[in-house]
N, C-alpha and C. Protein backbone atom coordinates (compact mmCIF):
# COMPACT_ATOMS: atom_id res chain seq x y z
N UNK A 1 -5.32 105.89 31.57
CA UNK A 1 -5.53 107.22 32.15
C UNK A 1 -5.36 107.14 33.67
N UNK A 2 -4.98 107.91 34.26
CA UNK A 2 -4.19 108.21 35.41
C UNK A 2 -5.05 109.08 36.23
N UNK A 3 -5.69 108.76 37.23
CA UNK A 3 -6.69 109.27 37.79
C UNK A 3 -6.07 110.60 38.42
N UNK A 4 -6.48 111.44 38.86
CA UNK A 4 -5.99 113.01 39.66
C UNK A 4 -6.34 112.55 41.20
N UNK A 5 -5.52 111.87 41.75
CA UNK A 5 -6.11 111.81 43.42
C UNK A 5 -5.97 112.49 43.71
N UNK A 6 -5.02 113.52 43.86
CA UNK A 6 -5.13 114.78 44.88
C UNK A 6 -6.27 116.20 44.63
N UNK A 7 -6.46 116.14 43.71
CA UNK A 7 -7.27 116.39 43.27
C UNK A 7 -9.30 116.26 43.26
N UNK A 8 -9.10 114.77 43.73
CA UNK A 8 -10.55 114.44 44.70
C UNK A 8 -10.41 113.98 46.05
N UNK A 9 -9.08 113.77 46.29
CA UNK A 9 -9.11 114.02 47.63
C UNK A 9 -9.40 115.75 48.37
N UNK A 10 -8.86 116.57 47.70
CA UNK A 10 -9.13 117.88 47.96
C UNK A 10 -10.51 118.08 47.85
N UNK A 11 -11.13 117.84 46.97
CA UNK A 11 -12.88 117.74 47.21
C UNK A 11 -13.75 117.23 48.06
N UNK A 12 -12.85 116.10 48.22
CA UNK A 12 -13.89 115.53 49.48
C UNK A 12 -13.48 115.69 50.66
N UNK A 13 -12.05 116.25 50.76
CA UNK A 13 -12.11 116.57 52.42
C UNK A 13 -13.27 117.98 52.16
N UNK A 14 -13.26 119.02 51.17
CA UNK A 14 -13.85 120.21 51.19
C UNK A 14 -15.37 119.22 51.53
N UNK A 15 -15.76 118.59 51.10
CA UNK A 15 -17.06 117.87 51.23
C UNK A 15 -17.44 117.52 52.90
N UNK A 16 -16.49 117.11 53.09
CA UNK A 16 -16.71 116.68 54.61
C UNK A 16 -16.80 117.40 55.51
N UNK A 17 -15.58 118.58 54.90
CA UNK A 17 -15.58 119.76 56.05
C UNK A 17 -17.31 120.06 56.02
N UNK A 18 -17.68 120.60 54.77
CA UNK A 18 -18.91 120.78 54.82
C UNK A 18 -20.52 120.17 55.67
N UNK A 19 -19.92 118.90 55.05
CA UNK A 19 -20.74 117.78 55.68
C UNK A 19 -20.58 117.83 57.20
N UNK A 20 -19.76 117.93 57.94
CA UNK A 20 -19.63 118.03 59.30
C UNK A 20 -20.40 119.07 59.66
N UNK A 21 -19.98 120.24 59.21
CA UNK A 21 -20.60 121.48 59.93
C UNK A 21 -22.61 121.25 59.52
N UNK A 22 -22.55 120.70 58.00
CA UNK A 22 -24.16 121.08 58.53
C UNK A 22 -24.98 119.60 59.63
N UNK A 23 -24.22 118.31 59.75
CA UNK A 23 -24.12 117.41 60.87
C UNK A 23 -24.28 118.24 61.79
N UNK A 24 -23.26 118.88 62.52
CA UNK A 24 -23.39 119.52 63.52
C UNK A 24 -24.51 120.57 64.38
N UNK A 25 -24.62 120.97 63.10
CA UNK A 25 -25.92 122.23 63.06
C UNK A 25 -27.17 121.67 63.48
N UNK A 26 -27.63 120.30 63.13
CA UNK A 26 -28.84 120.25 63.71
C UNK A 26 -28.28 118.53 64.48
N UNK A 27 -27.33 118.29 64.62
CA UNK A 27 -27.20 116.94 65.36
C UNK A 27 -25.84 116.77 66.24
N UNK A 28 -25.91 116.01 66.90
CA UNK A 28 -24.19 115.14 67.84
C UNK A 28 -23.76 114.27 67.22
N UNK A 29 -22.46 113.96 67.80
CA UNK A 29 -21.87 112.71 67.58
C UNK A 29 -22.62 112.07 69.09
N UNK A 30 -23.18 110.81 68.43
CA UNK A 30 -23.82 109.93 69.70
C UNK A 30 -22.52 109.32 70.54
N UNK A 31 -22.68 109.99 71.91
CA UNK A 31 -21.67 109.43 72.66
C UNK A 31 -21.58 108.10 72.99
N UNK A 32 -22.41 107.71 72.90
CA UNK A 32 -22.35 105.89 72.79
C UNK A 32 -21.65 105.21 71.68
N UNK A 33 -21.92 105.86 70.71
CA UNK A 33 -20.98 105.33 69.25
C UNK A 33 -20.58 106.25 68.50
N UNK A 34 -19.10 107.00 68.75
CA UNK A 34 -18.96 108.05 67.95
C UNK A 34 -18.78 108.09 66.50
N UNK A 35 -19.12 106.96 66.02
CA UNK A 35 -19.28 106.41 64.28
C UNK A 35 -20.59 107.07 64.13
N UNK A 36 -21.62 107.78 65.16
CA UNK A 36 -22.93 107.74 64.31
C UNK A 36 -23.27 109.16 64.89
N UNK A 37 -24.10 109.57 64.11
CA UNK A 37 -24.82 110.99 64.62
C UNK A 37 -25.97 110.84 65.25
N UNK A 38 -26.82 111.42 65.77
CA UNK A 38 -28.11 111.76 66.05
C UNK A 38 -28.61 113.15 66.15
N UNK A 39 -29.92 113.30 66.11
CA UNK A 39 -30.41 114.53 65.95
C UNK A 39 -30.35 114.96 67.61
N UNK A 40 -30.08 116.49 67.63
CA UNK A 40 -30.07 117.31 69.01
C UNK A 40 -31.64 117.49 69.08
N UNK A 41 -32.02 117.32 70.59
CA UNK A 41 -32.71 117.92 70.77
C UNK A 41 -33.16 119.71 70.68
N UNK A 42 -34.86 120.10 70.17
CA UNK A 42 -34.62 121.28 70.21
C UNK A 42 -34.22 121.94 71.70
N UNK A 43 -33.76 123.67 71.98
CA UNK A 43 -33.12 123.54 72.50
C UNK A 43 -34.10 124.75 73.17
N UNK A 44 -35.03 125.09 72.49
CA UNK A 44 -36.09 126.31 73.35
C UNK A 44 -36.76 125.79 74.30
N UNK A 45 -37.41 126.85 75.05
CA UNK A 45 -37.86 126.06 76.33
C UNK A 45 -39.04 126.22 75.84
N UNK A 46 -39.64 124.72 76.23
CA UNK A 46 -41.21 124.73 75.93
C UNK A 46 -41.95 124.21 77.24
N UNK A 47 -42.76 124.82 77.27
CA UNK A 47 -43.65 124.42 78.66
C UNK A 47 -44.20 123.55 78.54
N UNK A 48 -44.52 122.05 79.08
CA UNK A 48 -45.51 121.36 79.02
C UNK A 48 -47.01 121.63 78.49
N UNK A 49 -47.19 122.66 79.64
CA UNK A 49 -48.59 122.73 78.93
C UNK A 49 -49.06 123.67 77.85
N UNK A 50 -48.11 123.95 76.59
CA UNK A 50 -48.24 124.45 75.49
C UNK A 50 -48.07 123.22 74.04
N UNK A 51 -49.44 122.26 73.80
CA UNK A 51 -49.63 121.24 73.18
C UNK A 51 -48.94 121.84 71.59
N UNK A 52 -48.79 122.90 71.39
CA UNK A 52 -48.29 123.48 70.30
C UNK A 52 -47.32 123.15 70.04
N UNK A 53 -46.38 124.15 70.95
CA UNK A 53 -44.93 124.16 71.36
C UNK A 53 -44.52 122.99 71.25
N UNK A 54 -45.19 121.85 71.75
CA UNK A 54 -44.63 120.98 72.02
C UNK A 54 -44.71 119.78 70.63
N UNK A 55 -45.66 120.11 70.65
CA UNK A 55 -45.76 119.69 68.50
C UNK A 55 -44.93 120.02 67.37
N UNK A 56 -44.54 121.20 67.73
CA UNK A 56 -43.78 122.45 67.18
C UNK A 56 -42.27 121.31 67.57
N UNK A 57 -41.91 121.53 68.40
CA UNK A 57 -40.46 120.67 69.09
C UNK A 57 -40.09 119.12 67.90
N UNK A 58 -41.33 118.47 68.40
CA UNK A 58 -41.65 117.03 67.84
C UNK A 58 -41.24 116.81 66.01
N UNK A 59 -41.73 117.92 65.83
CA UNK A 59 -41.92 118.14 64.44
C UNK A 59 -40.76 118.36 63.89
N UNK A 60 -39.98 119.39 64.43
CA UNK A 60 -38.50 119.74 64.46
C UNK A 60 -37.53 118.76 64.11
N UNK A 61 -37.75 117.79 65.36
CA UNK A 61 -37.16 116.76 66.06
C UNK A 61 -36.83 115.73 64.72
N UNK A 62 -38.16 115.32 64.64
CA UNK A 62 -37.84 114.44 63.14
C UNK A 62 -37.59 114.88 61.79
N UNK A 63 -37.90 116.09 61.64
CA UNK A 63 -37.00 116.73 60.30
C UNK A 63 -36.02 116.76 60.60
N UNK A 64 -35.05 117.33 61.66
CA UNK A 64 -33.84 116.83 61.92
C UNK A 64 -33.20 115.90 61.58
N UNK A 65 -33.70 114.68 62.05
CA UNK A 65 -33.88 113.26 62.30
C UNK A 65 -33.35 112.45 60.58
N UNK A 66 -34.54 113.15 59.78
CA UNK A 66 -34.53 112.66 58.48
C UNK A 66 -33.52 113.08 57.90
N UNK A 67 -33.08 114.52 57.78
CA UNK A 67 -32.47 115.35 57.15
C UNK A 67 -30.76 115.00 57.27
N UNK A 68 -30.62 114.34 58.91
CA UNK A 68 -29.33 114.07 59.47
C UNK A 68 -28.97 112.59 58.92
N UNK A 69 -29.73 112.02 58.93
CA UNK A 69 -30.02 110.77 57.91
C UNK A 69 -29.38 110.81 56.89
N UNK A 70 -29.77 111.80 55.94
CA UNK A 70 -29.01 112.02 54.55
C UNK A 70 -28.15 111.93 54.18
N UNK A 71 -27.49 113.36 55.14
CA UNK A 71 -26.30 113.80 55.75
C UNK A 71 -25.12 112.87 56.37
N UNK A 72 -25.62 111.83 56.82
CA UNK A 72 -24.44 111.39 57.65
C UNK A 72 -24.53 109.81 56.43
N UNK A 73 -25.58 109.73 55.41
CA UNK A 73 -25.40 108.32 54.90
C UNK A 73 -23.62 109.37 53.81
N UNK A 74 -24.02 110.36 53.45
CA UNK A 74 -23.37 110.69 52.53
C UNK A 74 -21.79 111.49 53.06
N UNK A 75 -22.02 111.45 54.72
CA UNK A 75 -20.86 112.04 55.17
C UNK A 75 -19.73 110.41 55.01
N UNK A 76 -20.77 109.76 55.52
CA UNK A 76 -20.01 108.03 55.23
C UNK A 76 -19.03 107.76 53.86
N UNK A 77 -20.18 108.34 53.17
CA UNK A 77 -19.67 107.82 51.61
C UNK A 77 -18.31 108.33 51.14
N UNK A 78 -18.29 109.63 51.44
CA UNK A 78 -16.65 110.44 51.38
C UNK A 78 -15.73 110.00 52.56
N UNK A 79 -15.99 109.76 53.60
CA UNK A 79 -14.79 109.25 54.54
C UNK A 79 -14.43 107.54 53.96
N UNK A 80 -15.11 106.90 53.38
CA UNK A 80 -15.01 105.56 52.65
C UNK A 80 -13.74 106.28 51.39
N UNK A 81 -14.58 106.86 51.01
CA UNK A 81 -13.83 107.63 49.42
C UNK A 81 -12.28 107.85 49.68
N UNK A 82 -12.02 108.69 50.93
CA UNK A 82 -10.75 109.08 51.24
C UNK A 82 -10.01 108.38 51.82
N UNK A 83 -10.93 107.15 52.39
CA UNK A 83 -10.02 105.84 53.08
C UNK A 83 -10.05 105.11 51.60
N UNK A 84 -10.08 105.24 50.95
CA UNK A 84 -9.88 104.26 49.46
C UNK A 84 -8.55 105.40 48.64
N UNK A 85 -8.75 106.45 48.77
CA UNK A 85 -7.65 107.10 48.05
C UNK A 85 -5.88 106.78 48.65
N UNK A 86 -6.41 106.76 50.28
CA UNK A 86 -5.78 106.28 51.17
C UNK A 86 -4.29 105.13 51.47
N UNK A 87 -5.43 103.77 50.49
CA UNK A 87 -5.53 102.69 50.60
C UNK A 87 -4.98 102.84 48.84
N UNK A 88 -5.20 103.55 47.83
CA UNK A 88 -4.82 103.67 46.39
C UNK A 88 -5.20 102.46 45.82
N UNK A 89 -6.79 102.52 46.27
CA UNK A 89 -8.03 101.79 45.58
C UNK A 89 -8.89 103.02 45.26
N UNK A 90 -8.63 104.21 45.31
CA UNK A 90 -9.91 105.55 44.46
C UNK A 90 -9.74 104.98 43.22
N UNK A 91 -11.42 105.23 42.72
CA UNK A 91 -11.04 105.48 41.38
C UNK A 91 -11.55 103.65 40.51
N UNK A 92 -11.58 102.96 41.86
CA UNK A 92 -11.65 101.18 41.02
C UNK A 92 -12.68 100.92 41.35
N UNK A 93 -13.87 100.50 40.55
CA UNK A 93 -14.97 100.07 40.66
C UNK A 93 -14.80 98.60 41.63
N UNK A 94 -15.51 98.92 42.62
CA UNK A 94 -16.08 97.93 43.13
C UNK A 94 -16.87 96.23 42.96
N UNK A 95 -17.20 96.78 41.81
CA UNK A 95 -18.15 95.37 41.31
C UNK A 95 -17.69 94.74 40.45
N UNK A 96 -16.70 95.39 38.93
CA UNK A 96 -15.98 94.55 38.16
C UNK A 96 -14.24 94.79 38.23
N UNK A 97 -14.44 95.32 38.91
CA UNK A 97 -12.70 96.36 39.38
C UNK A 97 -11.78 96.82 38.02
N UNK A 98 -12.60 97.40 37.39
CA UNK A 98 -12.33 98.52 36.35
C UNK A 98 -12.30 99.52 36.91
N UNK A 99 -11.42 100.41 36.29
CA UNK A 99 -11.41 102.42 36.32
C UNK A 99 -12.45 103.08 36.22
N UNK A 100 -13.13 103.65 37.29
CA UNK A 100 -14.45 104.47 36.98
C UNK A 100 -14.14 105.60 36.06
N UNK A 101 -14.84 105.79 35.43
CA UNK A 101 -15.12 106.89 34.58
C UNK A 101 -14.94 108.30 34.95
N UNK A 102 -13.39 108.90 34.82
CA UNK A 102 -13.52 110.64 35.13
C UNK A 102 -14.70 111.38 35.66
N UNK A 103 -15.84 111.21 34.60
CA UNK A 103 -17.12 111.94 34.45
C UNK A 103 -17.78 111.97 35.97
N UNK A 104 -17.86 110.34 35.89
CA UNK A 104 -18.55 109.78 36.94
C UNK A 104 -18.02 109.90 37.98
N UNK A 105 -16.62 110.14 38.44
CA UNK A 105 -16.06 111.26 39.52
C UNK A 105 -16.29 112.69 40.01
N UNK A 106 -16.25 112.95 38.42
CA UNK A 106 -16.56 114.55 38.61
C UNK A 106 -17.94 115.02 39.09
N UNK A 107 -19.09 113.83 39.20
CA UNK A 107 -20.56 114.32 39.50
C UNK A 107 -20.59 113.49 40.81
N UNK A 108 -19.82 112.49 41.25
CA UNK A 108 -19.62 112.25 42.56
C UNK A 108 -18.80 111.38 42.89
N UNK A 109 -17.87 112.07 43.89
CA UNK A 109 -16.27 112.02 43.87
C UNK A 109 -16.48 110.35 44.96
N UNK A 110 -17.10 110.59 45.23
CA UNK A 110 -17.28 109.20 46.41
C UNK A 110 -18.36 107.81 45.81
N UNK A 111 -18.16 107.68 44.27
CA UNK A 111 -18.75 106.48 43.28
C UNK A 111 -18.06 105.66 43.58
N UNK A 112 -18.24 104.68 43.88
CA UNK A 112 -17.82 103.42 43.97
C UNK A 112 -17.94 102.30 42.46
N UNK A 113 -18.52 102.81 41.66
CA UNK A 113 -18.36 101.81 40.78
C UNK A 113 -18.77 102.57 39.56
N UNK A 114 -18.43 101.74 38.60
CA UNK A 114 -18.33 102.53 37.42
C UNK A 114 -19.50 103.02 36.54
N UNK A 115 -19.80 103.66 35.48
CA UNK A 115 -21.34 103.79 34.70
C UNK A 115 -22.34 102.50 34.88
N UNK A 116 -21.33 101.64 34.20
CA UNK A 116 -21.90 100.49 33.60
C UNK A 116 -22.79 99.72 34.70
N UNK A 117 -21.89 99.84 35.56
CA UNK A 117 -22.32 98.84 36.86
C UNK A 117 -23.15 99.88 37.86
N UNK A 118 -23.46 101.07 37.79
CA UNK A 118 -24.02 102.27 38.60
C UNK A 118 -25.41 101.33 37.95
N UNK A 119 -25.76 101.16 36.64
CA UNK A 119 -27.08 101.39 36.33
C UNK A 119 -27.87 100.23 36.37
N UNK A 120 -27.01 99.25 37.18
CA UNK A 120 -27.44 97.69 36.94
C UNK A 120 -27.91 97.43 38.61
């Protein structure tokens, strides 16, 4: 069976596009290493001496933080994906270098390895 690359390549650029914009929304590309994101600071003005506000900010800050985390482990995983379709290694398990499973594409296009070896 003959995998559909263009076909998950079209998904995962749609993925990335995605993935970028909500990156963007609450984070940068860190100008020190443009391989990595970080969370933006919030951007309201808070007065020092409003211990709230400023809790309020903090709080922000690391939901950001976590959330961009997610986001950028899984923005990784599709730019890997499309440098493997790339490369016309999509599609080959990683661990025993068998054909991943259609299925197991279709629920996430950026699997690296097949059922068998997903559950081990």
């Amino acid at each position: 069976m003959k995998i559909d690359t263009k076909h998950f390549k079209k998904v995962l650029e749609e993925e990335r596009d995605k993935l970028k914009t909500e990156l963007a929304s609450i984070g940068r590309i860190n100008p020190d290493n443009p391989g990595d994101w970080e969370a933006a600071p919030d951007e309201r003005n808070v007065t020092p001496a409003d211990e709230n506000e400023v809790a309020d900010t903090i709080e922000s800050y690391e939901e950001n933080t976590a959330i961009l985390k997610q986001l950028e482990i899984r923005f990784n995983e599709v730019e890997k994906a499309l440098k493997r379709i790339e490369e016309d290694q999509y599609g080959i398990c990683e661990v025993g270098g068998e054909e991943i499973e259609e299925e197991r594409l279709k629920a996430n296009p950026a699997a690296t390895s097949c059922i068998s070896h997903m559950q081990k």
